[in-house]
Protein backbone atom coordinates (compact mmCIF):
# COMPACT_ATOMS: atom_id res chain seq x y z
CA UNK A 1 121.41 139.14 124.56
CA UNK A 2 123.08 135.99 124.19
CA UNK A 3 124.04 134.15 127.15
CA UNK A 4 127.53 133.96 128.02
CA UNK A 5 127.59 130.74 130.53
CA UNK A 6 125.24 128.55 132.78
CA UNK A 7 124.99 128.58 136.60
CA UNK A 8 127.10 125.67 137.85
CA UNK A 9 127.16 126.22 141.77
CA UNK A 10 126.48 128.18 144.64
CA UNK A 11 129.44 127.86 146.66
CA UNK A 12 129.13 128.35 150.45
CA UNK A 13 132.75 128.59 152.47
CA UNK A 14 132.36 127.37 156.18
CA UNK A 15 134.48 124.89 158.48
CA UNK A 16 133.05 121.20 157.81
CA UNK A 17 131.90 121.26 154.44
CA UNK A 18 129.75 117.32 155.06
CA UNK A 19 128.49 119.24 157.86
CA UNK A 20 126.81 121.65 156.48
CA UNK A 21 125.57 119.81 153.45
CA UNK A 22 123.78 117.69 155.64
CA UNK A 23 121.83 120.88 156.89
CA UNK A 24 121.22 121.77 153.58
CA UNK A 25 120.11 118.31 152.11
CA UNK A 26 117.47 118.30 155.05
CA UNK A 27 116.17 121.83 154.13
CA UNK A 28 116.03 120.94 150.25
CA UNK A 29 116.55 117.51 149.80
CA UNK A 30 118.85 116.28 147.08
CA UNK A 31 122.09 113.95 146.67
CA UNK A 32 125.10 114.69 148.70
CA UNK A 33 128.26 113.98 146.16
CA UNK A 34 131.63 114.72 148.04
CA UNK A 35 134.56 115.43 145.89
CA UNK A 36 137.30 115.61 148.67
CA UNK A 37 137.10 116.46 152.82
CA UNK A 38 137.50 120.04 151.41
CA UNK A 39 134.80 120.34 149.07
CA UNK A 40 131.29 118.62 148.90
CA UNK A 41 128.39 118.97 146.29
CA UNK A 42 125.08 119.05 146.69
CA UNK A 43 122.40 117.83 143.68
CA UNK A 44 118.85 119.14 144.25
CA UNK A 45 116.70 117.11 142.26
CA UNK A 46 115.24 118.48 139.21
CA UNK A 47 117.51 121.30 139.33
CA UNK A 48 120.68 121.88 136.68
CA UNK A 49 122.79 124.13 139.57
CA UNK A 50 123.85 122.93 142.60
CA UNK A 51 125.18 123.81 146.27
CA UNK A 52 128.98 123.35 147.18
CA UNK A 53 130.81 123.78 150.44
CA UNK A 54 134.08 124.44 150.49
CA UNK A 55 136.95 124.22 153.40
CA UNK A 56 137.89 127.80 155.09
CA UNK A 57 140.09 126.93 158.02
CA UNK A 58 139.56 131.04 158.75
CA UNK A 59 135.56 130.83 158.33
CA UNK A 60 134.37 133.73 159.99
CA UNK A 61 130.39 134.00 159.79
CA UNK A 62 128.79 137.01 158.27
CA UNK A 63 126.85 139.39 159.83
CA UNK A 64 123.07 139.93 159.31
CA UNK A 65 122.41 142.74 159.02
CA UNK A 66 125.86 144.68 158.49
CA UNK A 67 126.36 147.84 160.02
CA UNK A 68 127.81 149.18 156.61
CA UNK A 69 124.35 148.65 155.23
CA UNK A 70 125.95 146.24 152.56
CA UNK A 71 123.18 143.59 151.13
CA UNK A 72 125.17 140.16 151.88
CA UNK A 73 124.67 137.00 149.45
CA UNK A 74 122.03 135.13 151.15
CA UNK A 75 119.66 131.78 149.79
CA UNK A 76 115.51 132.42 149.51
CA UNK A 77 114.16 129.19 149.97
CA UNK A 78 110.38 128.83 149.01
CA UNK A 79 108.04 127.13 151.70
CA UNK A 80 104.44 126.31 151.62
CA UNK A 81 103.73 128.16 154.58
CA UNK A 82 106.08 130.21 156.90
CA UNK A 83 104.74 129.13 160.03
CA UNK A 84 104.90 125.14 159.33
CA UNK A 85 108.53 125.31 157.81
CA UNK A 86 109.76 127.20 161.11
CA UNK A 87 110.18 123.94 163.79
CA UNK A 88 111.40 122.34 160.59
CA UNK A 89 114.20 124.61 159.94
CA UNK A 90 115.19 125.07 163.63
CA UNK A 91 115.41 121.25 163.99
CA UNK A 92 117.78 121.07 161.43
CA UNK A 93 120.17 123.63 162.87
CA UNK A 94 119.04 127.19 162.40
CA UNK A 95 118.89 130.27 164.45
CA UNK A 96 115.72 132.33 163.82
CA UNK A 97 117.05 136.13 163.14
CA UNK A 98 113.37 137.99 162.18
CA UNK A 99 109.93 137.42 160.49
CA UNK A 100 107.93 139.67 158.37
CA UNK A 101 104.64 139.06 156.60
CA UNK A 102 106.01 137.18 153.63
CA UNK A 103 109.37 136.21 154.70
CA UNK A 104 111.29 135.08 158.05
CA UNK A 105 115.64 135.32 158.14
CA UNK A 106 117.38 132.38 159.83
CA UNK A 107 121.22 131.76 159.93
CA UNK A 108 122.20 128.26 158.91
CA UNK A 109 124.48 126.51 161.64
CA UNK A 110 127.37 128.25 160.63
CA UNK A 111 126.31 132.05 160.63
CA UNK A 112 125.19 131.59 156.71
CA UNK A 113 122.28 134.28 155.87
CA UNK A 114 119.28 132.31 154.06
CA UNK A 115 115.37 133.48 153.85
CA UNK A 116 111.99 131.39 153.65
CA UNK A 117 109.72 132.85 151.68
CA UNK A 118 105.90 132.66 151.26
């Protein structure tokens, strides 16, 4: 099958786009390019897609896990090792939700889903 397009962004609403970019660029480095105070880019290196945030004045967080039993949008980030990543990730910002053997959940600072996995 041909392909159609190319992944250009992952776009993440939330109240301070900068903000939240910054978490971001600490969990997976990269360049921080802002386009206006409602939108800012993120560049990971030696990737062609990138991160975006983008202004909601009405940002309300999601909820992990749903009681509807939907399967939210979330980010797997891989990590060397689960345990050394952990105090990493929690000094940037996140809230530790669960761990299993090969993955742990975390919420970024504001209420985002995301996944490190072994």
């Amino acid at each position: 099958m041909a392909r159609i397009g190319t992944l250009h962004s992952y776009v993440l609403d939330c109240p301070d786009p900068r903000a939240l970019a910054e978490f971001y660029r600490g969990l997976l480095g990269g360049e921080i390019q802002e386009d206006d105070e409602d939108w800012v880019d993120l560049v990971i290196d030696g990737q062609g897609a990138k991160l975006a945030f983008q202004q909601s004045p009405g940002y309300v967080a999601p909820t992990w896990p749903s009681d509807d039993g939907d399967q939210q949008a979330h980010l797997d980030i891989r990590v060397a090792s689960l345990a050394a990543a952990h105090d990493d990730v929690l000094a940037l910002g996140a809230r530790h939700l669960e761990s299993h053997d090969s993955f742990r959940v975390y919420l970024d600072p504001v209420g985002h889903p995301f996944c490190t996995v072994a």
